[in-house]
Protein backbone atom coordinates (compact mmCIF):
# COMPACT_ATOMS: atom_id res chain seq x y z
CA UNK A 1 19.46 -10.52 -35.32
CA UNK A 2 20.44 -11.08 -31.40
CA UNK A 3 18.42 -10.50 -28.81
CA UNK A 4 19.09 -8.12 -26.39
CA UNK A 5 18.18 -8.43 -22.69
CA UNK A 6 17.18 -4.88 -22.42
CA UNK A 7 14.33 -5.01 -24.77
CA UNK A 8 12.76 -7.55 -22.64
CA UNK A 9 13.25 -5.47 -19.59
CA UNK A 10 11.74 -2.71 -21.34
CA UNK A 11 9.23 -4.27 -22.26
CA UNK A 12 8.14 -5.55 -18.94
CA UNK A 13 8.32 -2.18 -17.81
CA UNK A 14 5.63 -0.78 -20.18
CA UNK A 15 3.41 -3.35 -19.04
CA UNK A 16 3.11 -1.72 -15.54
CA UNK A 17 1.41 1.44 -15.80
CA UNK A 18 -0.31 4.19 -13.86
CA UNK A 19 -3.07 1.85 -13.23
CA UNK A 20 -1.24 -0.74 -11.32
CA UNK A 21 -0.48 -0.84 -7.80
CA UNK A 22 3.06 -3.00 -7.39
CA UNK A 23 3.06 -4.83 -4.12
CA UNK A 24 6.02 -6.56 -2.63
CA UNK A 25 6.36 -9.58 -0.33
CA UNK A 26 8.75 -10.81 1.87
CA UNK A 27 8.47 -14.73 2.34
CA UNK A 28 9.08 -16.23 5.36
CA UNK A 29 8.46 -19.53 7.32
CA UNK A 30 5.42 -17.91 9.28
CA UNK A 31 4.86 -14.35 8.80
CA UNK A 32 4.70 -12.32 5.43
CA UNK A 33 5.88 -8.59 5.18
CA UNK A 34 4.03 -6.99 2.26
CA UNK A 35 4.53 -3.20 1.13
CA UNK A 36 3.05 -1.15 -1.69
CA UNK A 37 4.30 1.56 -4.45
CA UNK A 38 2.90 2.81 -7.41
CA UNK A 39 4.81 2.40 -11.13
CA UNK A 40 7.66 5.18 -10.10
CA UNK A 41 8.19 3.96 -6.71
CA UNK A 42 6.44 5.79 -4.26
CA UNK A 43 4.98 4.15 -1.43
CA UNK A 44 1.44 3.81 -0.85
CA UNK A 45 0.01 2.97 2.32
CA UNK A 46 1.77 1.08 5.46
CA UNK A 47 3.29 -2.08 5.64
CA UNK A 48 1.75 -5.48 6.48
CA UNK A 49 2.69 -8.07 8.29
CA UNK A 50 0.42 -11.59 7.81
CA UNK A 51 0.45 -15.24 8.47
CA UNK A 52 1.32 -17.90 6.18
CA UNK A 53 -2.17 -19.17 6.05
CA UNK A 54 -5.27 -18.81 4.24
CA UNK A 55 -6.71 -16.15 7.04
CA UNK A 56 -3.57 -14.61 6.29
CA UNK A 57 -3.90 -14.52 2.52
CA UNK A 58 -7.21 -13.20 2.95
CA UNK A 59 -5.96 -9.94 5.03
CA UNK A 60 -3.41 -9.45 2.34
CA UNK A 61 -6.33 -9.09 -0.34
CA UNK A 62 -8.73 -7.02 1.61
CA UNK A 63 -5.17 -4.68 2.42
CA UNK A 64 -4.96 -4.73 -1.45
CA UNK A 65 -8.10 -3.79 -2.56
CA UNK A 66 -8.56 -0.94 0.20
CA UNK A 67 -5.20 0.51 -1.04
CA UNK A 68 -6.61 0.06 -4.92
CA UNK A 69 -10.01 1.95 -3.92
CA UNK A 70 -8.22 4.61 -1.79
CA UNK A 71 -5.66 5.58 -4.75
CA UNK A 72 -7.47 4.73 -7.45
CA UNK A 73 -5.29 1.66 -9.32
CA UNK A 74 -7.28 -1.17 -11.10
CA UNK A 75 -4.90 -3.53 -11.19
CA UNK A 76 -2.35 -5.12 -8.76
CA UNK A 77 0.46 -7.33 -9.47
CA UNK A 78 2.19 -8.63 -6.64
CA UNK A 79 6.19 -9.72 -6.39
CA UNK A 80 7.19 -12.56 -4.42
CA UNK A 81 11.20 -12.97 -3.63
CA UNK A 82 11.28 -16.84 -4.28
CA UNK A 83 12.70 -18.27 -1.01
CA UNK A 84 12.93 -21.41 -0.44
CA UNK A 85 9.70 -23.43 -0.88
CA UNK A 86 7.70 -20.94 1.48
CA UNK A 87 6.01 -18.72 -1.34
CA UNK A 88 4.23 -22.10 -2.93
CA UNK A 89 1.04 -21.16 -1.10
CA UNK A 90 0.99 -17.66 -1.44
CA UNK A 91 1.29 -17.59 -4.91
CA UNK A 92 -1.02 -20.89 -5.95
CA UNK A 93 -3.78 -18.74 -3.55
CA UNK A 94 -2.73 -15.73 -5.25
CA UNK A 95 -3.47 -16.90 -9.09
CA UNK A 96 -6.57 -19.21 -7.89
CA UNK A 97 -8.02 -15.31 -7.02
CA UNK A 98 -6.50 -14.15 -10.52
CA UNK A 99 -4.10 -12.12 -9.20
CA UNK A 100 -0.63 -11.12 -11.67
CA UNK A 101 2.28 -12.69 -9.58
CA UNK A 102 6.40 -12.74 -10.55
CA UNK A 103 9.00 -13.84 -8.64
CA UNK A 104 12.01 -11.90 -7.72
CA UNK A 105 15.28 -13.17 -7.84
CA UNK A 106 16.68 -13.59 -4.36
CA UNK A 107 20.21 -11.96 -5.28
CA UNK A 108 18.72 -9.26 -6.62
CA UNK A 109 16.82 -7.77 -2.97
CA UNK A 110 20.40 -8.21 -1.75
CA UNK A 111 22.05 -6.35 -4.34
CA UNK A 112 19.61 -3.45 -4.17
CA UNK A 113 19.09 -3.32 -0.68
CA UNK A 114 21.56 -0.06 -0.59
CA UNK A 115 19.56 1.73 -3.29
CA UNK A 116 16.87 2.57 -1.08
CA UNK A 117 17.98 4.25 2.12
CA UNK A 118 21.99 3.76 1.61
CA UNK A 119 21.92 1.26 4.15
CA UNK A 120 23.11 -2.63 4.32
CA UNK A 121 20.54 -2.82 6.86
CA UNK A 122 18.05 -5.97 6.47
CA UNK A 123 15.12 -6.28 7.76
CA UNK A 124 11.97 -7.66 6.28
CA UNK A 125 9.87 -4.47 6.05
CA UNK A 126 12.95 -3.30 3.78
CA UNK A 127 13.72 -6.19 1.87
CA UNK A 128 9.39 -5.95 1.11
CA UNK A 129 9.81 -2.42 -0.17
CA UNK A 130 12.92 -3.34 -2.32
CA UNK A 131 10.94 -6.55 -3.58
CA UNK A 132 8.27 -3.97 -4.83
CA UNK A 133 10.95 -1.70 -6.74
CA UNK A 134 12.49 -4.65 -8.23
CA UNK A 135 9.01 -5.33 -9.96
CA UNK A 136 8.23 -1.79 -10.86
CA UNK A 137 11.92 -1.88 -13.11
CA UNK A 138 11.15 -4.83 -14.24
CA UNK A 139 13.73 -6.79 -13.07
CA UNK A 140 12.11 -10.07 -12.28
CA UNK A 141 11.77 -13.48 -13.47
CA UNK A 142 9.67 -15.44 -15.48
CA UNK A 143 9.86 -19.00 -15.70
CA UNK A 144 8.48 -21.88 -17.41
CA UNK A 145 6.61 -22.49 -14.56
CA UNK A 146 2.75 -21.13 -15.98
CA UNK A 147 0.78 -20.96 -12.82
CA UNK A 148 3.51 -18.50 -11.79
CA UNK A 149 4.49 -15.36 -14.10
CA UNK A 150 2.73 -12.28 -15.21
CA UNK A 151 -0.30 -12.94 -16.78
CA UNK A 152 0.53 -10.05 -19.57
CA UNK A 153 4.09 -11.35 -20.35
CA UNK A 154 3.73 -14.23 -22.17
């Protein structure tokens, strides 16, 4: 029997449900952009902007959990586009708080960066917002590496 690509697509779709807020993140040298949407898409709440740091990290969280107690989600998994080796922090802080984090193929936010508005434009807000849809289709990756992947998908 072969294996078909979809069923593993679909089947990281089911395992984002009503209950999960999807956040994006836009890695950069200094400065994050993060956005959130819920399982179809829609945005919830603004975007943020923090530092590649630990104070940083920690105003990513506490943006997390307000936007989990104002709509209601009880879980969160997060999407990372893996740039260079800028995310390493991020996501190593991210999983030490037990946090679900997958990584987002690069080619794929610039693929899909028309989907959204019908725009080439790029910008990091954007490309954060894109990062998040990616992960609510299920179109990410999950490698070998274990300290990085979705904790459901293994």
């Amino acid at each position: 029997m072969k294996f078909k690509s979809s069923n593993a697509i679909n089947q990281r779709i089911e395992r984002i449900t009503t209950e999960h807020l999807v956040v994006g993140i836009d890695i950069a040298k200094e400065k994050h952009v993060a956005r959130a949407v819920n399982y179809r898409g829609i945005e919830r709440g603004r975007p943020l902007s923090f530092n590649n740091n630990h104070w940083g990290f920690e105003k990513l969280q506490s943006w997390v959990q307000k936007l989990q107690r104002q709509h209601g989600y009880s879980s969160v998994i997060i999407g990372l586009e893996s740039t260079g080796h800028y995310w390493f922090n991020l996501a190593n802080w991210l999983v030490d708080q037990e946090i679900d984090v997958v990584l987002v193929n690069p080619m794929t936010t610039k693929r899909n960066k028309e989907n959204r508005d019908n725009s080439q434009s790029k910008n990091d807000i954007k490309d954060a917002l894109i990062i998040a849809d990616a992960v609510s289709r299920g179109t990410i990756m999950i490698g070998t590496n274990k300290t990085i992947f979705m904790s459901n998908c293994e």
